[in-house]
Protein backbone atom coordinates (compact mmCIF):
# COMPACT_ATOMS: atom_id res chain seq x y z
CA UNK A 1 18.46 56.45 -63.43
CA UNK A 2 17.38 54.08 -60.78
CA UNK A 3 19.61 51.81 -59.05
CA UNK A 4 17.45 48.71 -58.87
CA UNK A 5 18.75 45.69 -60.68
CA UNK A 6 16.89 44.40 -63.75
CA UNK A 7 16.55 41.33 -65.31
CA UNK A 8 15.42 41.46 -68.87
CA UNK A 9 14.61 38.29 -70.96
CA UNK A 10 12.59 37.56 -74.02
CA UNK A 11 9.27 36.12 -74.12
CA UNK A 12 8.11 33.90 -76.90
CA UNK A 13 4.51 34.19 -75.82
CA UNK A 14 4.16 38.36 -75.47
CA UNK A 15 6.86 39.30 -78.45
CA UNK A 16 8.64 41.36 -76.39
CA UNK A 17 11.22 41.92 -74.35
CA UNK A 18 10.19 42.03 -70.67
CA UNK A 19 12.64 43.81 -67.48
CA UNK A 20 11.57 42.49 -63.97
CA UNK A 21 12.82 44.15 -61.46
CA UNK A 22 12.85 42.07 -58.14
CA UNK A 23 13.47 44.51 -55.36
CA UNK A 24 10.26 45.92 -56.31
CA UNK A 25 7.66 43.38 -56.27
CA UNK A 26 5.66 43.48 -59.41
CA UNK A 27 7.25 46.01 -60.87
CA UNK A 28 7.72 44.69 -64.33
CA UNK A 29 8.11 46.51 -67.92
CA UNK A 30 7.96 45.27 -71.78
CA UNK A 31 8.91 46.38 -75.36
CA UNK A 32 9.39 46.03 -78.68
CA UNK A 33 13.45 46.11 -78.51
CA UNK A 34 15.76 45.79 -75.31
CA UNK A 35 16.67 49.05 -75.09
CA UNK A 36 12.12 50.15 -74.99
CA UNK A 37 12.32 48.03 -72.64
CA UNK A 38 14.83 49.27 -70.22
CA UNK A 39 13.74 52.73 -70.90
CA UNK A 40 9.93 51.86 -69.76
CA UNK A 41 11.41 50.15 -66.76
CA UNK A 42 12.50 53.62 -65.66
CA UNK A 43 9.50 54.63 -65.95
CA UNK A 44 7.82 52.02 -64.10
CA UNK A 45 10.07 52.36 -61.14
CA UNK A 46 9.17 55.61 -60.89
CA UNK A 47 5.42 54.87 -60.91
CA UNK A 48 5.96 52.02 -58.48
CA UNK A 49 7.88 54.24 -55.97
CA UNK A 50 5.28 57.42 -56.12
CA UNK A 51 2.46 55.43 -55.78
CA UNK A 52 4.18 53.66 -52.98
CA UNK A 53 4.54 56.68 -51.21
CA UNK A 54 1.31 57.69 -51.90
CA UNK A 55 0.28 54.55 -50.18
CA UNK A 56 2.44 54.59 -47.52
CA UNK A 57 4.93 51.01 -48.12
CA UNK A 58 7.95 51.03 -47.29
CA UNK A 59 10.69 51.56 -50.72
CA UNK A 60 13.31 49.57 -50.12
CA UNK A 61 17.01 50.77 -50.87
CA UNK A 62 18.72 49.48 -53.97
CA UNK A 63 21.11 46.52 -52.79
CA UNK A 64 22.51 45.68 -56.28
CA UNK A 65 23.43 42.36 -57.60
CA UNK A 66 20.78 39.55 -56.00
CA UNK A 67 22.58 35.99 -55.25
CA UNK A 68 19.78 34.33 -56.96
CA UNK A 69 18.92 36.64 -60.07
């Protein structure tokens, strides 16, 4: 499991839950229930990170709890 932190929320408009996770930018998941959710932000991370990689950005180390999340 990463160690990014996530902010989940629901959204009226999509129907779904939806995880952000702001260290990454744009890294973003949905699903049906929380828990989908959370599990296909795992999986997203770990897109996001190989493909930065891949591309050559810098990944920056988990830090935790934001101040303004």
């Amino acid at each position: 499991m990463h160690k990014y932190e996530r902010i989940i929320y629901w959204s009226e408009a999509d129907g779904r839950f939806i995880v952000e996770v702001p260290e990454l930018p744009g890294c973003m998941a949905d699903g049906k229930t929380a828990i989908e959710a959370l599990e296909n932000a795992e999986i997203i991370i770990s897109e996001w990170i190989e493909t930065a990689k891949e591309v050559g950005y810098d990944i920056p180390e988990p830090k935790g709890r934001l101040l303004y999340a």
